[in-house]
PDB file of N, CA and C in Angstrom:
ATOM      1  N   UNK A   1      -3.050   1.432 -25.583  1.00  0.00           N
ATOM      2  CA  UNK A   1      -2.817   1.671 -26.994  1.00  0.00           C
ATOM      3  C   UNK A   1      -1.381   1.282 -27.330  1.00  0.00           C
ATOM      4  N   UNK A   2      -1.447   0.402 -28.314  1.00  0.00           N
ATOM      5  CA  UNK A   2       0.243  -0.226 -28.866  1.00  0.00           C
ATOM      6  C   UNK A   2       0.055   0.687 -30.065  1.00  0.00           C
ATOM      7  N   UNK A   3       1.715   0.965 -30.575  1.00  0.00           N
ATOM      8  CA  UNK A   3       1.759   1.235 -31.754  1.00  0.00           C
ATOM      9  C   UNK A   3       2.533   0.839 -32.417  1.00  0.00           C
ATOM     10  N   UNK A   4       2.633   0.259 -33.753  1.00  0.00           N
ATOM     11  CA  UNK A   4       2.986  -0.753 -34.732  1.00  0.00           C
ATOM     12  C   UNK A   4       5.107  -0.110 -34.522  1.00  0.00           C
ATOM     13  N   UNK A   5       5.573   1.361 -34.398  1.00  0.00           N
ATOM     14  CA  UNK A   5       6.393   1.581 -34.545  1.00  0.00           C
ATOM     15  C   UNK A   5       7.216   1.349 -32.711  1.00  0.00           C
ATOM     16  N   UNK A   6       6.476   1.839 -32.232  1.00  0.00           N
ATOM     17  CA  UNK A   6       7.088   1.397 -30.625  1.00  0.00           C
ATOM     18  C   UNK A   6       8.319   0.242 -30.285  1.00  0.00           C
ATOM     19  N   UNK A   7       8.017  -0.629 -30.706  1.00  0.00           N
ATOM     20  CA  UNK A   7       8.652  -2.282 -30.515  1.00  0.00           C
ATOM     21  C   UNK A   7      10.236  -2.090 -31.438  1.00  0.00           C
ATOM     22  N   UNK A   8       9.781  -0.862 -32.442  1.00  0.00           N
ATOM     23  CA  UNK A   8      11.022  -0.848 -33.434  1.00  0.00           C
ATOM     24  C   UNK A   8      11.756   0.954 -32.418  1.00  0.00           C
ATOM     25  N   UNK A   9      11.282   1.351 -31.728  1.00  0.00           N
ATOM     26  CA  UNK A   9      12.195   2.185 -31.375  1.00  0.00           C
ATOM     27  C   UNK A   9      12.490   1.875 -29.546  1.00  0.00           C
ATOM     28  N   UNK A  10      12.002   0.834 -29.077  1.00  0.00           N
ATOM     29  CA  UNK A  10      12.671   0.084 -28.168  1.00  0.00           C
ATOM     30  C   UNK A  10      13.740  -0.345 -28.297  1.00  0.00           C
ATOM     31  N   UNK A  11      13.767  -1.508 -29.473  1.00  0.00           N
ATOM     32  CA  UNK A  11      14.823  -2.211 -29.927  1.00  0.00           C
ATOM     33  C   UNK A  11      16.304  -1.172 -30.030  1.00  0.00           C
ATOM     34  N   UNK A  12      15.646  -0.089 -30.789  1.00  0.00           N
ATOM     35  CA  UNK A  12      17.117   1.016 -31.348  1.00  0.00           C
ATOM     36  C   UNK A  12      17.551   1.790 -29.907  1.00  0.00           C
ATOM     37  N   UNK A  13      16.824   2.060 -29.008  1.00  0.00           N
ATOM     38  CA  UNK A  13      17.384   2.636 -27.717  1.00  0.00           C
ATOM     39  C   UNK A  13      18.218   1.627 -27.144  1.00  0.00           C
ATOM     40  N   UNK A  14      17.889   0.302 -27.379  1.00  0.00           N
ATOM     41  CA  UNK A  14      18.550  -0.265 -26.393  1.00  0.00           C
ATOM     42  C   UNK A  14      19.863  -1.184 -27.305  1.00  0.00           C
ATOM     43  N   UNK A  15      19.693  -1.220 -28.381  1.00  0.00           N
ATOM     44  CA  UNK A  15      20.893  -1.277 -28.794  1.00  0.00           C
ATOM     45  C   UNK A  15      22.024  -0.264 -29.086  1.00  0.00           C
ATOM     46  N   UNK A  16      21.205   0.805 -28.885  1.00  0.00           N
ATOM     47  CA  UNK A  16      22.168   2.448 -28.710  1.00  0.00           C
ATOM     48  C   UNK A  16      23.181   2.265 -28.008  1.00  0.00           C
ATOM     49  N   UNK A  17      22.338   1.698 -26.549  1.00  0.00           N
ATOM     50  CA  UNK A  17      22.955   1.811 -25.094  1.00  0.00           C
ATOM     51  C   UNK A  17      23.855   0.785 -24.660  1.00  0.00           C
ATOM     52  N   UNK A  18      23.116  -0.799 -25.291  1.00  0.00           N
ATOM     53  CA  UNK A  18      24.285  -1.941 -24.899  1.00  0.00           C
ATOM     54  C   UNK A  18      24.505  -2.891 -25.785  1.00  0.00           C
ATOM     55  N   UNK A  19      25.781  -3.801 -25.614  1.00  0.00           N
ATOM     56  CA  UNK A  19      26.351  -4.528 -26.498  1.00  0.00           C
ATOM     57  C   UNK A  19      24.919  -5.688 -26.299  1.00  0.00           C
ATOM     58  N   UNK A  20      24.280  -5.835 -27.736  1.00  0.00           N
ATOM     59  CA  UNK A  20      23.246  -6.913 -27.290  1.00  0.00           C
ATOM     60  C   UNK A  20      23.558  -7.887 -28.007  1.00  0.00           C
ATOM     61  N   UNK A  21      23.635  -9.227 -27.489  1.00  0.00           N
ATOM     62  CA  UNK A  21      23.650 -10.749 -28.480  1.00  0.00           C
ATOM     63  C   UNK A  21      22.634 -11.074 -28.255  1.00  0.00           C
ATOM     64  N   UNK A  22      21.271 -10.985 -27.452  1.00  0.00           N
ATOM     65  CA  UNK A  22      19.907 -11.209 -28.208  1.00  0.00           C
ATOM     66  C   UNK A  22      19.057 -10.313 -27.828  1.00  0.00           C
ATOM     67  N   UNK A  23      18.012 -10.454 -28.134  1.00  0.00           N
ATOM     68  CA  UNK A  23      17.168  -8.794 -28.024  1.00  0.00           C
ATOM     69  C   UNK A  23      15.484  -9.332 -28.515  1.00  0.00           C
ATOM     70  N   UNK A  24      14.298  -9.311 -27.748  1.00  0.00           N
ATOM     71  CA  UNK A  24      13.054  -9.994 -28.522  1.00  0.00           C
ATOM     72  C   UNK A  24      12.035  -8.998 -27.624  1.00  0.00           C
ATOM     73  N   UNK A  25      11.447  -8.437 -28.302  1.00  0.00           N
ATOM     74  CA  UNK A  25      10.482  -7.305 -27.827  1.00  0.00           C
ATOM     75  C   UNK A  25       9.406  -7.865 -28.222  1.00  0.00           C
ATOM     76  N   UNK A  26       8.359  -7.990 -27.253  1.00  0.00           N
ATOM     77  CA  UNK A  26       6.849  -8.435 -27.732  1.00  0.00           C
ATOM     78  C   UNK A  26       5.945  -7.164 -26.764  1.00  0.00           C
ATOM     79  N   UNK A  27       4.885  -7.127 -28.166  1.00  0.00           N
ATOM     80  CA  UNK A  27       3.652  -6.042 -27.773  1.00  0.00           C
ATOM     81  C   UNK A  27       2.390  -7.047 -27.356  1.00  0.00           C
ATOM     82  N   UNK A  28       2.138  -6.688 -25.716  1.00  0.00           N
ATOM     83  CA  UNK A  28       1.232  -7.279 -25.284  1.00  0.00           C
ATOM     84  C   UNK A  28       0.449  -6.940 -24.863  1.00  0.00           C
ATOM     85  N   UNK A  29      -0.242  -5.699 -25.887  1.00  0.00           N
ATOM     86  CA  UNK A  29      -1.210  -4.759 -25.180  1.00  0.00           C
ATOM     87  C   UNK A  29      -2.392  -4.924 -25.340  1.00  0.00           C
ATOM     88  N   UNK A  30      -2.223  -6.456 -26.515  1.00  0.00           N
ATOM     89  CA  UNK A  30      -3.662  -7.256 -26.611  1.00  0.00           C
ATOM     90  C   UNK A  30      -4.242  -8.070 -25.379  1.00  0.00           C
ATOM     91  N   UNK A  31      -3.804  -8.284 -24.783  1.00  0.00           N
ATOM     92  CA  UNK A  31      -4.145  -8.662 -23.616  1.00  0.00           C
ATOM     93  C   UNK A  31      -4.594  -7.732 -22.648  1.00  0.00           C
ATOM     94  N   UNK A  32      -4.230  -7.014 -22.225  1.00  0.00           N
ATOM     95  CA  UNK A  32      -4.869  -5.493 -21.416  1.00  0.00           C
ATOM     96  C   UNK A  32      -6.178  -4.764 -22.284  1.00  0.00           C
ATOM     97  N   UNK A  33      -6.848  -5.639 -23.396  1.00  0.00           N
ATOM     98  CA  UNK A  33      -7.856  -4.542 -23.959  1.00  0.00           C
ATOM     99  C   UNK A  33      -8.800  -4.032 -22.927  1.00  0.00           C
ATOM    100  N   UNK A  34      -8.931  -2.602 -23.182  1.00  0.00           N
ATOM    101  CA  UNK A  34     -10.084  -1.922 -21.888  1.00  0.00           C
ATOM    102  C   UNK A  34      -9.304  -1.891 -21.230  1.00  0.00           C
ATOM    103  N   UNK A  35      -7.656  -1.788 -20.760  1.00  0.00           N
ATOM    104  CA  UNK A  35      -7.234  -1.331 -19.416  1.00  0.00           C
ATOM    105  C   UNK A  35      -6.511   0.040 -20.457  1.00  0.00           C
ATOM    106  N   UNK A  36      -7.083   1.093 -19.977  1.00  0.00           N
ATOM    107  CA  UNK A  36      -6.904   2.652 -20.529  1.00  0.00           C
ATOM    108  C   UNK A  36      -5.582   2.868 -19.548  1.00  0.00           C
ATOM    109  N   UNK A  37      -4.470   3.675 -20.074  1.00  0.00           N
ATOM    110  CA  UNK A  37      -3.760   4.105 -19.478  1.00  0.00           C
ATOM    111  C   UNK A  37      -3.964   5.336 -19.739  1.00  0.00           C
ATOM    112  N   UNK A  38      -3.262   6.248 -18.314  1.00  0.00           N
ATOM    113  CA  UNK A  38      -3.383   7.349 -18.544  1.00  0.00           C
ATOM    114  C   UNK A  38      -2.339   8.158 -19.717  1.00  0.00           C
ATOM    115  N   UNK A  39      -1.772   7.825 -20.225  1.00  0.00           N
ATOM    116  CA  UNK A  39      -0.437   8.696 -21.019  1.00  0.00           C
ATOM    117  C   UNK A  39      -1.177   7.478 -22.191  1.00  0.00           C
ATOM    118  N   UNK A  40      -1.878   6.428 -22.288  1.00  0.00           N
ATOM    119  CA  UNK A  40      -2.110   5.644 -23.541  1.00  0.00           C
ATOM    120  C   UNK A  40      -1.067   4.715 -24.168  1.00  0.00           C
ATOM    121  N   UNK A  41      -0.117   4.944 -23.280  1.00  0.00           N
ATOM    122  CA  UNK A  41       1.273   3.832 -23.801  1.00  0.00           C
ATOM    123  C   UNK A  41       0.818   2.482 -24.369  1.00  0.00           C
ATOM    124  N   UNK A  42       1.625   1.411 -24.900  1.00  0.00           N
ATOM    125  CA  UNK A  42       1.309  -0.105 -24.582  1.00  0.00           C
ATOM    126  C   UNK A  42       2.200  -0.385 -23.508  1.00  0.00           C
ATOM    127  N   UNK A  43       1.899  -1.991 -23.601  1.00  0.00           N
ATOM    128  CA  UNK A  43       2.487  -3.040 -22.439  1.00  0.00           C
ATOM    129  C   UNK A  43       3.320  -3.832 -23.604  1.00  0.00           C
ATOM    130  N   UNK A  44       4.548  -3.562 -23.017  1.00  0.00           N
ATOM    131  CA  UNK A  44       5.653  -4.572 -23.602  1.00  0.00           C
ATOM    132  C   UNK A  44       6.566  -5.666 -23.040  1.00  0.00           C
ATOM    133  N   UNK A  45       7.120  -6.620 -23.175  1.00  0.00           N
ATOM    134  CA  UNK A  45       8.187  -7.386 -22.516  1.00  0.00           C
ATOM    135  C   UNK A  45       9.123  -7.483 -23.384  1.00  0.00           C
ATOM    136  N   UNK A  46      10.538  -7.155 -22.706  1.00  0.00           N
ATOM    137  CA  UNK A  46      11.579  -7.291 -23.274  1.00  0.00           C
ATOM    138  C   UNK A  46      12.439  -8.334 -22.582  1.00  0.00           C
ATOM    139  N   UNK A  47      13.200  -8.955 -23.513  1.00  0.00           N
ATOM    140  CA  UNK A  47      14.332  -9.871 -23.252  1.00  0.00           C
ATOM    141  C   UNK A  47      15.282  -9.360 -23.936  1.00  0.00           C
ATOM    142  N   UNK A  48      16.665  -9.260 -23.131  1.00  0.00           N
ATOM    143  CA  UNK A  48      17.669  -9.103 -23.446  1.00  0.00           C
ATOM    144  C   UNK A  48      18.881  -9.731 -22.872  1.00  0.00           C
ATOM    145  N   UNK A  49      19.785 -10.076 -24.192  1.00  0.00           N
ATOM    146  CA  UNK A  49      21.419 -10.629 -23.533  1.00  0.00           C
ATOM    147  C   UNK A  49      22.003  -9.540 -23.859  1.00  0.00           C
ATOM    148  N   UNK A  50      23.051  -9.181 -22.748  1.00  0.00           N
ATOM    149  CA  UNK A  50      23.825  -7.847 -23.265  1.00  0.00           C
ATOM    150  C   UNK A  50      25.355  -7.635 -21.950  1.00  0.00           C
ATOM    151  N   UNK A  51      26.336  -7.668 -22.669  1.00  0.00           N
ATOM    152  CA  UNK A  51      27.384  -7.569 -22.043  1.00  0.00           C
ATOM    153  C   UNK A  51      27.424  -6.366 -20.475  1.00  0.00           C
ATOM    154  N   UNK A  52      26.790  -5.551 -20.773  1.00  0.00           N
ATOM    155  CA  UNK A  52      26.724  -4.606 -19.478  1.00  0.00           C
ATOM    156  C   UNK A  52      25.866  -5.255 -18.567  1.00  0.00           C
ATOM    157  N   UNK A  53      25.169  -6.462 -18.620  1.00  0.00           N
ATOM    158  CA  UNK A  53      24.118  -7.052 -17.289  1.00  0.00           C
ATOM    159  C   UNK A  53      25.316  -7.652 -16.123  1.00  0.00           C
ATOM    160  N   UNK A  54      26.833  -8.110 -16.982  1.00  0.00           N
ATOM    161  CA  UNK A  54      27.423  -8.843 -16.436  1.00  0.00           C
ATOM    162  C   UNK A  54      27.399  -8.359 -14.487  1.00  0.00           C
ATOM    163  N   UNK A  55      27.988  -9.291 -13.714  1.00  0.00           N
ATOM    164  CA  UNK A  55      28.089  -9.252 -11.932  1.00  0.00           C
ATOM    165  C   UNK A  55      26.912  -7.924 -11.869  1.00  0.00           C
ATOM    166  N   UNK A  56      25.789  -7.841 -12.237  1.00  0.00           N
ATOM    167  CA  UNK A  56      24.646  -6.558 -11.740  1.00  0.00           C
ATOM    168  C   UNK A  56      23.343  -7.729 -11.170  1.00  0.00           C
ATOM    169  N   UNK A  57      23.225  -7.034 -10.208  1.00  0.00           N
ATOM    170  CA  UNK A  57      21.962  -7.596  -9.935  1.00  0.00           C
ATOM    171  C   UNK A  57      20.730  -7.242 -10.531  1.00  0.00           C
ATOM    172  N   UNK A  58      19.467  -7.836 -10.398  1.00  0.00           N
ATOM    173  CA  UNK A  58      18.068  -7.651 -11.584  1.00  0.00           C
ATOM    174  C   UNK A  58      17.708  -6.015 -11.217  1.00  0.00           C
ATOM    175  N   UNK A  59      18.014  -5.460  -9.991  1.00  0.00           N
ATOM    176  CA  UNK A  59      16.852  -4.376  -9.893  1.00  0.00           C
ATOM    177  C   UNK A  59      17.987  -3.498 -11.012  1.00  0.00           C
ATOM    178  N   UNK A  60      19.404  -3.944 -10.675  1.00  0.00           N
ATOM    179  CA  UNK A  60      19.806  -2.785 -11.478  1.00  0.00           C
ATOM    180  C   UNK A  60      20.361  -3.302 -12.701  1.00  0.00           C
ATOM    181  N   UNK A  61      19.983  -4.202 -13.314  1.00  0.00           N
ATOM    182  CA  UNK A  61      19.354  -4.617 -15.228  1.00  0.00           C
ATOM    183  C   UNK A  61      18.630  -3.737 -15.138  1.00  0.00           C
ATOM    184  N   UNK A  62      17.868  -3.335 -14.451  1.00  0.00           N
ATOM    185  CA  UNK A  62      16.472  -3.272 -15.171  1.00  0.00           C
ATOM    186  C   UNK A  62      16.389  -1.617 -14.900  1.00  0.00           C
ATOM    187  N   UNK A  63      17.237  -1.061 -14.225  1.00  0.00           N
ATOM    188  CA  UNK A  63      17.281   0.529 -14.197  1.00  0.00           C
ATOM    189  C   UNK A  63      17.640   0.651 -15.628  1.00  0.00           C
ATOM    190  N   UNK A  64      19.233  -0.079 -15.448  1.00  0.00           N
ATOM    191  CA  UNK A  64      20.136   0.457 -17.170  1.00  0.00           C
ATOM    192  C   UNK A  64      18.924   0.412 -18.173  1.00  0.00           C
ATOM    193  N   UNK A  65      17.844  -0.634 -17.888  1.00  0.00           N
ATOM    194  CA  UNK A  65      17.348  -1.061 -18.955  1.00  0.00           C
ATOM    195  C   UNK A  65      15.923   0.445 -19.205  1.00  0.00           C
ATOM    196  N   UNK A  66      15.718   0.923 -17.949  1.00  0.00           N
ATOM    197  CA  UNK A  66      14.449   2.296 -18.315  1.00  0.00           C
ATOM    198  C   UNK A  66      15.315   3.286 -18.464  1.00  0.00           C
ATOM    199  N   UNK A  67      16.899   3.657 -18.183  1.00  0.00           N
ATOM    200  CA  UNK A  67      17.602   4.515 -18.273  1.00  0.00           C
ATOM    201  C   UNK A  67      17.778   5.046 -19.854  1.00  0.00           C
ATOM    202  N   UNK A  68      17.678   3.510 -20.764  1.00  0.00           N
ATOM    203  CA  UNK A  68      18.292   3.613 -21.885  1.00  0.00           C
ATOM    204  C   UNK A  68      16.537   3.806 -22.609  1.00  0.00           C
ATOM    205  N   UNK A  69      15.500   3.568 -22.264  1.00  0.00           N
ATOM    206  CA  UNK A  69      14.601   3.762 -23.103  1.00  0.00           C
ATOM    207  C   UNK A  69      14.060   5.287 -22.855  1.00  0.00           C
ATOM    208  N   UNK A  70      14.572   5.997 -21.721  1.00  0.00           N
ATOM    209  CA  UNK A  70      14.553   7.219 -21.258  1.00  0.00           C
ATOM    210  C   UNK A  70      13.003   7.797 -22.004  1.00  0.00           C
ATOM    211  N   UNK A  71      12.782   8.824 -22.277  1.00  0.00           N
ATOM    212  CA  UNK A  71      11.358   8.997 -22.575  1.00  0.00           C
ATOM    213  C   UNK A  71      10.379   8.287 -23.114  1.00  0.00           C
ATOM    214  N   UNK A  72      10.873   7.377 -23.643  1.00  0.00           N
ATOM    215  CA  UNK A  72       9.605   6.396 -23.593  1.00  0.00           C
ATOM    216  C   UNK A  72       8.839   5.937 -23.059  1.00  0.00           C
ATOM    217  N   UNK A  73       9.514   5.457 -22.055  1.00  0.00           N
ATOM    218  CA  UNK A  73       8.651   5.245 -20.533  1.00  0.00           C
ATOM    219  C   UNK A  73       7.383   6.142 -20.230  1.00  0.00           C
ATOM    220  N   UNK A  74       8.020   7.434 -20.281  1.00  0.00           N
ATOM    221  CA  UNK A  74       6.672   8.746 -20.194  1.00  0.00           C
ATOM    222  C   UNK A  74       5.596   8.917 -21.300  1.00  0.00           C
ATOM    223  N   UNK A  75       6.026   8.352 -22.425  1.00  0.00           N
ATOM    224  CA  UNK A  75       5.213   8.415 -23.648  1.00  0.00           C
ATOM    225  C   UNK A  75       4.574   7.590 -24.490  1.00  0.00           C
ATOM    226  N   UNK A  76       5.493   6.040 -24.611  1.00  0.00           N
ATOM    227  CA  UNK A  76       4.770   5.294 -25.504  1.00  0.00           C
ATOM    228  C   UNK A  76       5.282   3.811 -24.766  1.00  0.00           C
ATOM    229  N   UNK A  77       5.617   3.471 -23.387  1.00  0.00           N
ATOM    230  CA  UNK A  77       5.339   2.295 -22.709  1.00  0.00           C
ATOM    231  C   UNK A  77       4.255   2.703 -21.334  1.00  0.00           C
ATOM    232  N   UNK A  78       3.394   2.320 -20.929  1.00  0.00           N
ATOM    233  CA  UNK A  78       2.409   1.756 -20.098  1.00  0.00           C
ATOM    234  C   UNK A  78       3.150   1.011 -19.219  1.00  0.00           C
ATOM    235  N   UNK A  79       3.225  -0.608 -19.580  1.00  0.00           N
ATOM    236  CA  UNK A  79       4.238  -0.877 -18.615  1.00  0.00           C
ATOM    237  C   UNK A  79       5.025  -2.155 -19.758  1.00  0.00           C
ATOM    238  N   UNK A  80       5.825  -2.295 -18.644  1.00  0.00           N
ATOM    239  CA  UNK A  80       7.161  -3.045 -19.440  1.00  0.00           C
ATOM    240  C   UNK A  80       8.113  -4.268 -18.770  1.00  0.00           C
ATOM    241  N   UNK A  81       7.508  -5.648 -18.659  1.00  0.00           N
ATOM    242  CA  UNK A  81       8.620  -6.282 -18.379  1.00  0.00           C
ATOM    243  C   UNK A  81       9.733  -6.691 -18.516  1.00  0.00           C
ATOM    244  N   UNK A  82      10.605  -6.772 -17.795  1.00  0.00           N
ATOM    245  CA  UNK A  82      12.081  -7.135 -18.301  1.00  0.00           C
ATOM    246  C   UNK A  82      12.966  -8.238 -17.657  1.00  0.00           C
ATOM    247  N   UNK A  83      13.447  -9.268 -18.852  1.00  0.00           N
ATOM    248  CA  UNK A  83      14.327  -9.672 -18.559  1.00  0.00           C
ATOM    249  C   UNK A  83      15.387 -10.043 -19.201  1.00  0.00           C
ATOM    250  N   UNK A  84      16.205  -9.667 -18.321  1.00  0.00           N
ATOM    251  CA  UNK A  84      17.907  -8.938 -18.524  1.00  0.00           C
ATOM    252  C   UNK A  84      19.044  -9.790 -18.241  1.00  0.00           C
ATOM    253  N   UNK A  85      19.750 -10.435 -19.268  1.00  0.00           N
ATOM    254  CA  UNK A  85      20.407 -11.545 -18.560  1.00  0.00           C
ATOM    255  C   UNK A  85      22.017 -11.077 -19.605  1.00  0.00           C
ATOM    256  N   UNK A  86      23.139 -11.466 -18.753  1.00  0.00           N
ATOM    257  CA  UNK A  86      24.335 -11.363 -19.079  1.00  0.00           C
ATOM    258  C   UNK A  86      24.987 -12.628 -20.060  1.00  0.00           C
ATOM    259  N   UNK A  87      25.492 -13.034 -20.807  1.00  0.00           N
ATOM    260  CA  UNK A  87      25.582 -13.803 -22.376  1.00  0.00           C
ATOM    261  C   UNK A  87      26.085 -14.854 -21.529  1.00  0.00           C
ATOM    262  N   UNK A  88      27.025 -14.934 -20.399  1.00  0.00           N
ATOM    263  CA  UNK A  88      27.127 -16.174 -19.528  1.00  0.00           C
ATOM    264  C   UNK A  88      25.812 -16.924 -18.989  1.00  0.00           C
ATOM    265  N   UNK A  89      24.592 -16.041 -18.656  1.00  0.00           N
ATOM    266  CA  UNK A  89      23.804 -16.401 -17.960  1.00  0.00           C
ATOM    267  C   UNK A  89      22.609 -17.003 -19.151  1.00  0.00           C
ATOM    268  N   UNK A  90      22.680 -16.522 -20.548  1.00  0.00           N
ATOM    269  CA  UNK A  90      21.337 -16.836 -21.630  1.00  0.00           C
ATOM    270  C   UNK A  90      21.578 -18.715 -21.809  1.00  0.00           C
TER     271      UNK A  90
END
């Protein structure tokens, strides 16, 4: 289950948390139709440029990156790809 507001309170957690110069959230939970999650979240992918990725390696982009969506994860993402790149690296 996606919901139309989700994609817009991704975006605001994670610009809460880091300096972003690009940011593109897509809901791809049309593709999973009939895969039921248990909590009912959607499936999202995020891309982000953001000054805090700088000298970090991907596993830990991608912590900062569930750190900062903090309950969401438990409530309204399913699952979530990410990729996390530093404004040298976009």
């Amino acid at each position: 289950m996606s919901d139309a507001a989700t994609p817009d309170l991704i975006a605001s957690a994670l610009r809460e948390k880091f300096t972003v110069h690009a940011l593109r959230i897509e809901d791809d939970s049309h593709e999973h139709a009939g895969h039921q999650s248990a909590g009912g979240g959607g499936h999202y992918t995020v891309v982000i440029v953001a000054d805090e990725f700088a000298g970090k390696r991907s596993v830990a982009r991608h912590r900062l990156v569930y750190d900062a969506l903090g309950s969401l994860m438990q409530t309204r993402i399913h699952a979530l790809a990410i990729d996390a790149k530093s404004p040298s690296e976009a």
